[in-house]
Each structure stands twice: as structure tokens, then as C-alpha cells.
N, C-alpha and C. Protein backbone atom coordinates (compact mmCIF):
# COMPACT_ATOMS: atom_id res chain seq x y z
N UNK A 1 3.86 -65.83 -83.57
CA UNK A 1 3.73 -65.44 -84.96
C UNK A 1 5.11 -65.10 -85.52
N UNK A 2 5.19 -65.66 -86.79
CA UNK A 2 6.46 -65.26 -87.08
C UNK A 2 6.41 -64.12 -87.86
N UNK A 3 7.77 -63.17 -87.49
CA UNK A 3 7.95 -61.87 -88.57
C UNK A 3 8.69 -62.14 -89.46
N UNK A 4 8.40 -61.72 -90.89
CA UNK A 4 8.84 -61.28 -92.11
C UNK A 4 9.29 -60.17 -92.35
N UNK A 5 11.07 -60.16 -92.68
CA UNK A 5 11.94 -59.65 -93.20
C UNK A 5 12.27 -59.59 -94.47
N UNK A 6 11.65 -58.38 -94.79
CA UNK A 6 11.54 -58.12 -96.77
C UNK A 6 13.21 -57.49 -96.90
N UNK A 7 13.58 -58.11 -97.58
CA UNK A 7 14.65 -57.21 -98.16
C UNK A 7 14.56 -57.05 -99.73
N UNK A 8 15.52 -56.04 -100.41
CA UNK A 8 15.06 -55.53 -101.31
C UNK A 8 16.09 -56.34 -102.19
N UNK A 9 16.25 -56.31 -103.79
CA UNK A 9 17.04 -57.12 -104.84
C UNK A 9 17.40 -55.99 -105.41
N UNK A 10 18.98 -56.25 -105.55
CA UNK A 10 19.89 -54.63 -106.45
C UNK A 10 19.93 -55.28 -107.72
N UNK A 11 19.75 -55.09 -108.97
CA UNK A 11 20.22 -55.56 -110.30
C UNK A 11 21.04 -54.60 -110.63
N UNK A 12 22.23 -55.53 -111.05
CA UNK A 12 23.02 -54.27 -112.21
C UNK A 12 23.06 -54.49 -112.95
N UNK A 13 23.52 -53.53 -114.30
CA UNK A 13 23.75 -54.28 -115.53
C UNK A 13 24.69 -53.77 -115.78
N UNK A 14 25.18 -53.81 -117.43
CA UNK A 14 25.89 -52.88 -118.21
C UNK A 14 27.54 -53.25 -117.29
N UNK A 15 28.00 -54.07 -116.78
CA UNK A 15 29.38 -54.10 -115.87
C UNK A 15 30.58 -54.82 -116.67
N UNK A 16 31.55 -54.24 -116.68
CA UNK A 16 32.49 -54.83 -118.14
C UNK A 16 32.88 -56.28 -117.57
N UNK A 17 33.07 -57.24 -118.26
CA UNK A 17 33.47 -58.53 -117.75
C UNK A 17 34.97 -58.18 -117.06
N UNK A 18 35.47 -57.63 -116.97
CA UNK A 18 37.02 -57.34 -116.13
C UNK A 18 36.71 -57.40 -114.48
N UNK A 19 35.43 -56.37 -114.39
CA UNK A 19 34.72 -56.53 -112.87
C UNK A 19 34.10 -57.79 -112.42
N UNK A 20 33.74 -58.46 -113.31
CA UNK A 20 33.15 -59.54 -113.27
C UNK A 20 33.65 -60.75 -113.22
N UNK A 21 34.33 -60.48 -113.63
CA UNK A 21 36.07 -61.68 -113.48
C UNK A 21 36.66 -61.54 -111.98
N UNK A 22 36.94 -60.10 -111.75
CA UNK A 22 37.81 -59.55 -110.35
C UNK A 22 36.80 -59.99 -109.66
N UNK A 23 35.38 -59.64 -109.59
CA UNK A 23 34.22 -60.34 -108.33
C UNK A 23 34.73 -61.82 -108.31
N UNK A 24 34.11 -62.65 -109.14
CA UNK A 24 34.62 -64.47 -109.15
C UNK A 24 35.86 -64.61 -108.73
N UNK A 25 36.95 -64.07 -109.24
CA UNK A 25 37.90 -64.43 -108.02
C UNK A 25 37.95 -63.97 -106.69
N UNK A 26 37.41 -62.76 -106.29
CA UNK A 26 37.38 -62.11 -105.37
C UNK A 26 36.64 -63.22 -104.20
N UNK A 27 35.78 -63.82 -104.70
CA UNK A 27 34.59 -64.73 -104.32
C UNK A 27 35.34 -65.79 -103.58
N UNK A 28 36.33 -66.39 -104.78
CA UNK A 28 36.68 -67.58 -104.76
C UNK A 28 37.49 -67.61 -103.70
N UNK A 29 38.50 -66.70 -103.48
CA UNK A 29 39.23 -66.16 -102.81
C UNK A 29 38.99 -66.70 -100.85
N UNK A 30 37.70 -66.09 -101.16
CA UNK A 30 36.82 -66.09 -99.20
C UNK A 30 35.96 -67.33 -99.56
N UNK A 31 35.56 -67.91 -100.62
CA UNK A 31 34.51 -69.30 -100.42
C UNK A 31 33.38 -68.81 -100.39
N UNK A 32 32.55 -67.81 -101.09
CA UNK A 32 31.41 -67.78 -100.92
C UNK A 32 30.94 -67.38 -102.27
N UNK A 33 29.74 -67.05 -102.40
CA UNK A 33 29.29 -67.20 -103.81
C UNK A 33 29.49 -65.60 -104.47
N UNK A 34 29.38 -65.23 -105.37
CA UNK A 34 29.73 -63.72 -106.03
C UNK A 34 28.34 -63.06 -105.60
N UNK A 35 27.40 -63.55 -105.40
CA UNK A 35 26.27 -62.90 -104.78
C UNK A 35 26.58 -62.79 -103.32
N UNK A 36 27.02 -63.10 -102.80
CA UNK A 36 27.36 -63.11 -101.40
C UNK A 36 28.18 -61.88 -101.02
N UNK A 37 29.61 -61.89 -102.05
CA UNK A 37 30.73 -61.19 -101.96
C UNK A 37 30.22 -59.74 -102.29
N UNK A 38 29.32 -59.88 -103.27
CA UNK A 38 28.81 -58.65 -103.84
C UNK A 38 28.35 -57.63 -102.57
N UNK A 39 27.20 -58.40 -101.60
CA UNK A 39 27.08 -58.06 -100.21
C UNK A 39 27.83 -57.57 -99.75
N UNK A 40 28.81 -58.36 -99.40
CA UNK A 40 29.84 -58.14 -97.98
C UNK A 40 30.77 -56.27 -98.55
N UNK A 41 30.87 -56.47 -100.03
CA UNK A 41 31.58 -55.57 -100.41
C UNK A 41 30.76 -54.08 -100.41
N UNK A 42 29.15 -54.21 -100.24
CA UNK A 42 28.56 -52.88 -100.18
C UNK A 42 28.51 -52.51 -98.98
N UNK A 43 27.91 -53.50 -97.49
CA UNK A 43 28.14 -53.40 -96.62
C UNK A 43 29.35 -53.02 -96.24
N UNK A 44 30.43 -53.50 -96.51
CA UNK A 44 32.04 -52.57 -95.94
C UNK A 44 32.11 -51.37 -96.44
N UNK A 45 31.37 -50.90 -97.91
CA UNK A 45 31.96 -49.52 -98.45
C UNK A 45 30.71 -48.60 -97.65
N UNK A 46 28.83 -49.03 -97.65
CA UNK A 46 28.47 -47.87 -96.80
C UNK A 46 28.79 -47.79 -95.33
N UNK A 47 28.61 -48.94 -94.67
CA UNK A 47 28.90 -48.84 -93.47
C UNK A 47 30.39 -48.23 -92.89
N UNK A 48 31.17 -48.38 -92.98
CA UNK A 48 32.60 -48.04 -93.37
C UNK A 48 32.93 -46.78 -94.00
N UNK A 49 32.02 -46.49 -95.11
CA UNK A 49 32.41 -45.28 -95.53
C UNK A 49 33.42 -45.84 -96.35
N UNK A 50 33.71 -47.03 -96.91
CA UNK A 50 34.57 -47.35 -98.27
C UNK A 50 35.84 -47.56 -97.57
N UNK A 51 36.25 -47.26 -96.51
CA UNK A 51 38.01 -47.35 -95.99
C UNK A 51 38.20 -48.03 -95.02
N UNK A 52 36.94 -49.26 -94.72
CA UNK A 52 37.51 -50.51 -93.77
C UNK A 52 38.30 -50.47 -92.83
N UNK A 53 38.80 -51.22 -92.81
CA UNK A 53 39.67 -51.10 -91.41
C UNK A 53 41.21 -49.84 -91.06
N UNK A 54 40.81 -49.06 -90.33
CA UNK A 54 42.30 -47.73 -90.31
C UNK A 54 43.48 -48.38 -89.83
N UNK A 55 44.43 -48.15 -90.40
CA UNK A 55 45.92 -48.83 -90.00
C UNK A 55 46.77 -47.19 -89.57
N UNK A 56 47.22 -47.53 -89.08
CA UNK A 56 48.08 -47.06 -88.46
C UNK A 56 48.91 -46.53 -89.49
N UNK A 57 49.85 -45.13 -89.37
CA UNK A 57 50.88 -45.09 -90.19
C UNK A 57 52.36 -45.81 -89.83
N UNK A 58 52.43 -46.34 -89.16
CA UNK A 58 53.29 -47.64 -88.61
C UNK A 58 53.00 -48.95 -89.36
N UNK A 59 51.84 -49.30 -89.57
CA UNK A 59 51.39 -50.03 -90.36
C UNK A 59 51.65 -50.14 -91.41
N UNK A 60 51.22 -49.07 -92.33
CA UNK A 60 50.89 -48.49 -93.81
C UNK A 60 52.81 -49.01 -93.65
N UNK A 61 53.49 -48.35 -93.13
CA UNK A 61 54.91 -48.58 -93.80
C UNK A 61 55.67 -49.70 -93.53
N UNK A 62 54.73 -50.39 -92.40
CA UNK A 62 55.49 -52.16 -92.41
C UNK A 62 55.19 -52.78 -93.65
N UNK A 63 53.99 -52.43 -94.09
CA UNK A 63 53.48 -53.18 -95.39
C UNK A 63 53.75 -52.64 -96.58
N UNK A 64 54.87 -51.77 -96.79
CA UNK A 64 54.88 -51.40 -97.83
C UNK A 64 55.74 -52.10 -98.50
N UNK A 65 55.76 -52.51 -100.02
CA UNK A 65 56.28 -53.63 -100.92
C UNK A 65 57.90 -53.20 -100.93
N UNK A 66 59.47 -54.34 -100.70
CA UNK A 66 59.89 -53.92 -100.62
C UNK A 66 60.75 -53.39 -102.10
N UNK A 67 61.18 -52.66 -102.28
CA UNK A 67 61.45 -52.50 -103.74
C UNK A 67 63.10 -52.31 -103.84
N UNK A 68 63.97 -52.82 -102.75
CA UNK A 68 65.64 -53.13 -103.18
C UNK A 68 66.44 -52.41 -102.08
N UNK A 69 67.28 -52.12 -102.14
CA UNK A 69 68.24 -51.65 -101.72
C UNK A 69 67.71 -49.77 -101.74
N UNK A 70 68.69 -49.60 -100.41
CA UNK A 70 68.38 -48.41 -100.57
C UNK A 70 69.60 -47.02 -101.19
N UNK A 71 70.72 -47.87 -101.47
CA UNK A 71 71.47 -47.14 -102.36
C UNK A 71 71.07 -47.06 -103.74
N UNK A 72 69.79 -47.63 -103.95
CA UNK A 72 68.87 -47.17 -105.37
C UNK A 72 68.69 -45.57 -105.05
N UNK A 73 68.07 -45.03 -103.93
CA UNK A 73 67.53 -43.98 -103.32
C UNK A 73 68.50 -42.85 -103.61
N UNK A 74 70.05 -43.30 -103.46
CA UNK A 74 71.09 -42.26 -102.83
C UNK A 74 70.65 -41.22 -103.78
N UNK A 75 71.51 -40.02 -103.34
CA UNK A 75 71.34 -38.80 -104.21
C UNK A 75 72.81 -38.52 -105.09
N UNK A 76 72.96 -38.57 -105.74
CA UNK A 76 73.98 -37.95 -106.07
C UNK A 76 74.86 -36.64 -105.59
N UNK A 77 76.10 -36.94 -105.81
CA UNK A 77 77.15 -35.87 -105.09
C UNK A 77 77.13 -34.82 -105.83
N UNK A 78 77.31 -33.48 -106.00
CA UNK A 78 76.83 -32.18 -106.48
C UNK A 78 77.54 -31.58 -105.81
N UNK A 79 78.43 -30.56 -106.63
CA UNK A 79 78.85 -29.66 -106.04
C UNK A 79 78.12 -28.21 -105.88
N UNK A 80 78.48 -27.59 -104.40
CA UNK A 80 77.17 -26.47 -104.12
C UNK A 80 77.25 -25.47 -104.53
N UNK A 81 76.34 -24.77 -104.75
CA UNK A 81 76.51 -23.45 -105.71
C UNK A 81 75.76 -22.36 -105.04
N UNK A 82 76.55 -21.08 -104.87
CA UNK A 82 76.49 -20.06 -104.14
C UNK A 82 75.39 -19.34 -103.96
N UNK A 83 74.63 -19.02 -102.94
CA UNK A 83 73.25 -18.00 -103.18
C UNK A 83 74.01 -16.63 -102.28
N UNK A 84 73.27 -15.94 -103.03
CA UNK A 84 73.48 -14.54 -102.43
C UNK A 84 72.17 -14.05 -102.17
N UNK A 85 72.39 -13.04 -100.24
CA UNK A 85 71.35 -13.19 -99.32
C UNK A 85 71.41 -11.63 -99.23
């Protein structure tokens, strides 16, 4: 005998076309349909708890964007000024 697996249908509404745009590409992106993606993306946020895969803080700073030189950073030279203790 075969068993039947009911699953349930989420409707949303009311979603600004900006999300709706970012889903379709998001979609397009992996090859599957925006109903599909819609899935995969609730499944990663409950199951997961929304924060997917943990990287490392080794990680987090290999990947960080690089943004120039680091004499952008320097501090300026200042002369020091006296505290009294």
C-alpha cells in the first residue's frame, strides 16, 4: 500500500516587487524555479536557525572585500600631550 505525504501550501502576499525580483534572480542564480528557492531558503533559516553554514573567524577575514592599501588606515603623527597622575 502506498503512503501519502500531505504537505501543507504557504501563500504570501502583500511582498514589494524588490523581494520578488531578488527571489528570480536568486533562483536563476542555482537553476531552479522561485518556488523551489523559496523552499530551500526557509528550510536553511528554520533548520539552521537563519546563520547556515559557521565560518571560522579566519575565514570571515580571508573573505573580507579588499578595500586598498593600508596606508589609507595610517594614523596620523600627533604630538603627545601631558596627563597628570
Amino acid at each position: 500500500m502506498l503512503s501519502r505525504v500531505t504537505r501543507a501550501q504557504l501563500i504570501v502576499r502583500n511582498i514589494e516587487e524588490k523581494f520578488v525580483a531578488a527571489l528570480r534572480q536568486r533562483a536563476a542564480r542555482h537553476g531552479v524555479s522561485m518556488e523551489e528557492e523559496r523552499r530551500v531558503i526557509l528550510r536553511e533559516t528554520l533548520v539552521r536557525g537563519g546563520r547556515g553554514q559557521r565560518r571560522s573567524f579566519k575565514d570571515h577575514l580571508a573573505n573580507l572585500q579588499d578595500v586598498g592599501d593600508d596606508a589609507l588606515f595610517a594614523r596620523p603623527a600627533t604630538t603627545l600631550r601631558r596627563i597628570r597622575f
